[in-house]
PDB file of N, CA and C in Angstrom:
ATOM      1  N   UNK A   1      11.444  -1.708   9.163  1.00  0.00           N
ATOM      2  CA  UNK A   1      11.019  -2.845   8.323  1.00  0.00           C
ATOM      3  C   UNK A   1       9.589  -2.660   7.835  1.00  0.00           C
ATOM      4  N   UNK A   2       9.250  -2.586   6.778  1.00  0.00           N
ATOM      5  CA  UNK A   2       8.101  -1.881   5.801  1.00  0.00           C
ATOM      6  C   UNK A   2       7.894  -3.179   5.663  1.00  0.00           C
ATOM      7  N   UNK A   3       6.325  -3.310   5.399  1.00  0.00           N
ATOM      8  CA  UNK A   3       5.360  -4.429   4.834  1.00  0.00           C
ATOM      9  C   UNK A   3       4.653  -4.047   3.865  1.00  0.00           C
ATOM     10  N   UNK A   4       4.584  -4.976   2.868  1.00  0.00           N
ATOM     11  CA  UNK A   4       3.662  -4.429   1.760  1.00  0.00           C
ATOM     12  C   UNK A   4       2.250  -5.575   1.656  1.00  0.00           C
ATOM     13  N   UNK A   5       1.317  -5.175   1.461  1.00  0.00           N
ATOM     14  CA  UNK A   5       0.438  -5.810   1.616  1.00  0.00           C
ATOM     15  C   UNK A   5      -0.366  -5.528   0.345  1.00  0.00           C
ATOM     16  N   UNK A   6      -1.339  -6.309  -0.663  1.00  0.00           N
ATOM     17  CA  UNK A   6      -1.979  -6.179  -1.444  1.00  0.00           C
ATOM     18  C   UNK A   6      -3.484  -6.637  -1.500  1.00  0.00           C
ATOM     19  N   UNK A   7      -4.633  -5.813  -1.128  1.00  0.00           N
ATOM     20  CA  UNK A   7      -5.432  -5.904  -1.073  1.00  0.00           C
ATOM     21  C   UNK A   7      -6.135  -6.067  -2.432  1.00  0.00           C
ATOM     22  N   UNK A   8      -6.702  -6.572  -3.027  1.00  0.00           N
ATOM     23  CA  UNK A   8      -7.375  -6.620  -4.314  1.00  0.00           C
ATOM     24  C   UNK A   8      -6.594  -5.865  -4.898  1.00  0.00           C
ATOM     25  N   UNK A   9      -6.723  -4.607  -5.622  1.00  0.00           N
ATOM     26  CA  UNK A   9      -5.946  -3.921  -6.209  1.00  0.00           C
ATOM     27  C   UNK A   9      -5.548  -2.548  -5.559  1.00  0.00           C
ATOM     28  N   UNK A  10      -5.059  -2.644  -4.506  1.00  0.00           N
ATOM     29  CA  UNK A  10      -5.104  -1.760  -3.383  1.00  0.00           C
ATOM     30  C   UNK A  10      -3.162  -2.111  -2.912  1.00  0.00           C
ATOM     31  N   UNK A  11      -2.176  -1.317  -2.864  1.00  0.00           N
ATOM     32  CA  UNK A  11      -1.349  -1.330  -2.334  1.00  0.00           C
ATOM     33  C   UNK A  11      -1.332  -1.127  -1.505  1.00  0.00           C
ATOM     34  N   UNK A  12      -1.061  -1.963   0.306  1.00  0.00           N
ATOM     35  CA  UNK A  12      -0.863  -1.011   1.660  1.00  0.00           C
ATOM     36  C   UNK A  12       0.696  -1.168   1.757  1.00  0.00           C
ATOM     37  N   UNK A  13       1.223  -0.229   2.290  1.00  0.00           N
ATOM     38  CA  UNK A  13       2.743   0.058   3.176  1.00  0.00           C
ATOM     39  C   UNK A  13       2.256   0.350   4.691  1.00  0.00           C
ATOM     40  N   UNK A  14       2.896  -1.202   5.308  1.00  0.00           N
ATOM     41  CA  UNK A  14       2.578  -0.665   6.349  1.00  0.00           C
ATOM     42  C   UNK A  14       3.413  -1.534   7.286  1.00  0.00           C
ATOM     43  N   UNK A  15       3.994  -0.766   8.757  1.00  0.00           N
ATOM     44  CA  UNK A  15       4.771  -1.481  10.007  1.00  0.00           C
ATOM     45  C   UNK A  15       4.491  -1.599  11.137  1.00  0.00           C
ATOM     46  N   UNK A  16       4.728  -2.908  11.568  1.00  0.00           N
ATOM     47  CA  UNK A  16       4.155  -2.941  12.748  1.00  0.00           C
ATOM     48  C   UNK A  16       4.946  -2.675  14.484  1.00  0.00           C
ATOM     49  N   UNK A  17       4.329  -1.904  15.464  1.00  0.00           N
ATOM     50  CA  UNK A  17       5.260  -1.237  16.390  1.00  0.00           C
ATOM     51  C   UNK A  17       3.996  -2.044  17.455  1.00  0.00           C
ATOM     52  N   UNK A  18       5.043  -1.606  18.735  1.00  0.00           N
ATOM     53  CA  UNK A  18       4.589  -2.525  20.132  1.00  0.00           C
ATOM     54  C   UNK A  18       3.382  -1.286  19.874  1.00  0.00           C
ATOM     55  N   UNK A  19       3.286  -0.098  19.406  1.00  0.00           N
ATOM     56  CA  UNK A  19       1.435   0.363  20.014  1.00  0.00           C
ATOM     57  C   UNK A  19       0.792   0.006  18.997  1.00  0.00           C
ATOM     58  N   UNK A  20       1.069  -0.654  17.701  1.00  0.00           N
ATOM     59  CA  UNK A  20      -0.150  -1.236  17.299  1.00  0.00           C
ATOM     60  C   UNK A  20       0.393  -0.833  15.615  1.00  0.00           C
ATOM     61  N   UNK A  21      -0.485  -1.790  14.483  1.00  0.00           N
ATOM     62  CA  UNK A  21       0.044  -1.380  13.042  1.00  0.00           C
ATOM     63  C   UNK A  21      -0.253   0.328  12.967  1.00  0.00           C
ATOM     64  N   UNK A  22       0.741   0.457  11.567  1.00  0.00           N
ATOM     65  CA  UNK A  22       1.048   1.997  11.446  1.00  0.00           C
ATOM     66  C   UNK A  22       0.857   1.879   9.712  1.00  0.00           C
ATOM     67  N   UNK A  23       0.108   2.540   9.163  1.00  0.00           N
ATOM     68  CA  UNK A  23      -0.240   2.783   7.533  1.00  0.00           C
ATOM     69  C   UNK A  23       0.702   3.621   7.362  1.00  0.00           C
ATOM     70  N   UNK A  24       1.757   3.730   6.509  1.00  0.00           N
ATOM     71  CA  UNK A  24       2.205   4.194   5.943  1.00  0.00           C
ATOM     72  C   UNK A  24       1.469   5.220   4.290  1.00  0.00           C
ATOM     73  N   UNK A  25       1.624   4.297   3.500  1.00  0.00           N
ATOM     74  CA  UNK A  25       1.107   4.364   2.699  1.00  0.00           C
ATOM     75  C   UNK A  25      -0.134   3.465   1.989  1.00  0.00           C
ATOM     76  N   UNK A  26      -0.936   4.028   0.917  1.00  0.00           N
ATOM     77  CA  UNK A  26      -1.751   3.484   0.434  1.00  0.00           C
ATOM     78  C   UNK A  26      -2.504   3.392  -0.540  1.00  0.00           C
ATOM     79  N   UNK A  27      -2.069   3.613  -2.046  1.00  0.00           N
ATOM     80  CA  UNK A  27      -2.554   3.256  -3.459  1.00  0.00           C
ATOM     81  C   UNK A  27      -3.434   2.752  -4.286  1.00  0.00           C
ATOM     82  N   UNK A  28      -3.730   2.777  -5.107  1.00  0.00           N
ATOM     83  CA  UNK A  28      -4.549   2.323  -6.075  1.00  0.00           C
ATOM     84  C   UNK A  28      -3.541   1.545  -7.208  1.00  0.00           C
ATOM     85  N   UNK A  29      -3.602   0.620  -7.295  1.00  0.00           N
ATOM     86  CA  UNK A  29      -2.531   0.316  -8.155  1.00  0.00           C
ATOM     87  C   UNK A  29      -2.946   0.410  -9.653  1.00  0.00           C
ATOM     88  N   UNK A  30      -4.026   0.334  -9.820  1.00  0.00           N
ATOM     89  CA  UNK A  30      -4.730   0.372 -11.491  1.00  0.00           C
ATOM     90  C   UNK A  30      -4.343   1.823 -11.982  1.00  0.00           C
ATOM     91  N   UNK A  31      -4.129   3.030 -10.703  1.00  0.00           N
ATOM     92  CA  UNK A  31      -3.354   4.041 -11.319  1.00  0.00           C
ATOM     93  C   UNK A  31      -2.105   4.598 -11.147  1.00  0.00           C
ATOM     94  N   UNK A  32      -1.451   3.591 -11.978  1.00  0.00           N
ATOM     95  CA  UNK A  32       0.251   3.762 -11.416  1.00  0.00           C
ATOM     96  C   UNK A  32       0.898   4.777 -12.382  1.00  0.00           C
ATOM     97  N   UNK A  33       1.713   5.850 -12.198  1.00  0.00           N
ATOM     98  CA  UNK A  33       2.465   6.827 -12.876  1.00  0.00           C
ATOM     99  C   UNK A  33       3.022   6.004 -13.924  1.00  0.00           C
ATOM    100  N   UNK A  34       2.751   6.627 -15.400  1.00  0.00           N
ATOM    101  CA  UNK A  34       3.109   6.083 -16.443  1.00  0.00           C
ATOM    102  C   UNK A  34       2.797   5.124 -17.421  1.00  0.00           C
ATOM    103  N   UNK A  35       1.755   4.679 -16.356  1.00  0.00           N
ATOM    104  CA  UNK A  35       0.869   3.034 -16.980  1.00  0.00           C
ATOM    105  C   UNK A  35      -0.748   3.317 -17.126  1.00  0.00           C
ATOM    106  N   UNK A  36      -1.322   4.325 -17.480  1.00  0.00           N
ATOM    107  CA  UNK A  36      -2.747   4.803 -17.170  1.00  0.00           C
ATOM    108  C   UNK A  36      -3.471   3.610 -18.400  1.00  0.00           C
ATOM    109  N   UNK A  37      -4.192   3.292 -17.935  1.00  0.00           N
ATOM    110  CA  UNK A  37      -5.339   2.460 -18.334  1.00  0.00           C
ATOM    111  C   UNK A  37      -6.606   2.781 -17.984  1.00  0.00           C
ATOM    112  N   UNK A  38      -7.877   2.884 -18.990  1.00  0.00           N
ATOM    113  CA  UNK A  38      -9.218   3.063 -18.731  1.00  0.00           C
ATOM    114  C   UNK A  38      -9.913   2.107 -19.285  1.00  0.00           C
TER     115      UNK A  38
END
């Protein structure tokens, strides 16, 4: 069971286990494949 969490513009993926949260993943969302903006 994956959690997504959104920090300002910050994507986290992340799950939580009896030893403690686990980061999966972790993004920039302002640079998403296909959508580039400057």
């Amino acid at each position: 069971p994956y959690r997504r969490a959104v920090v300002r513009h910050y994507h986290i993926v992340y799950y939580i286990r009896e030893e403690g949260v686990f980061i999966v993943d972790i993004f920039d969302a302002r640079q998403s494949p296909g959508k580039k903006r400057k």
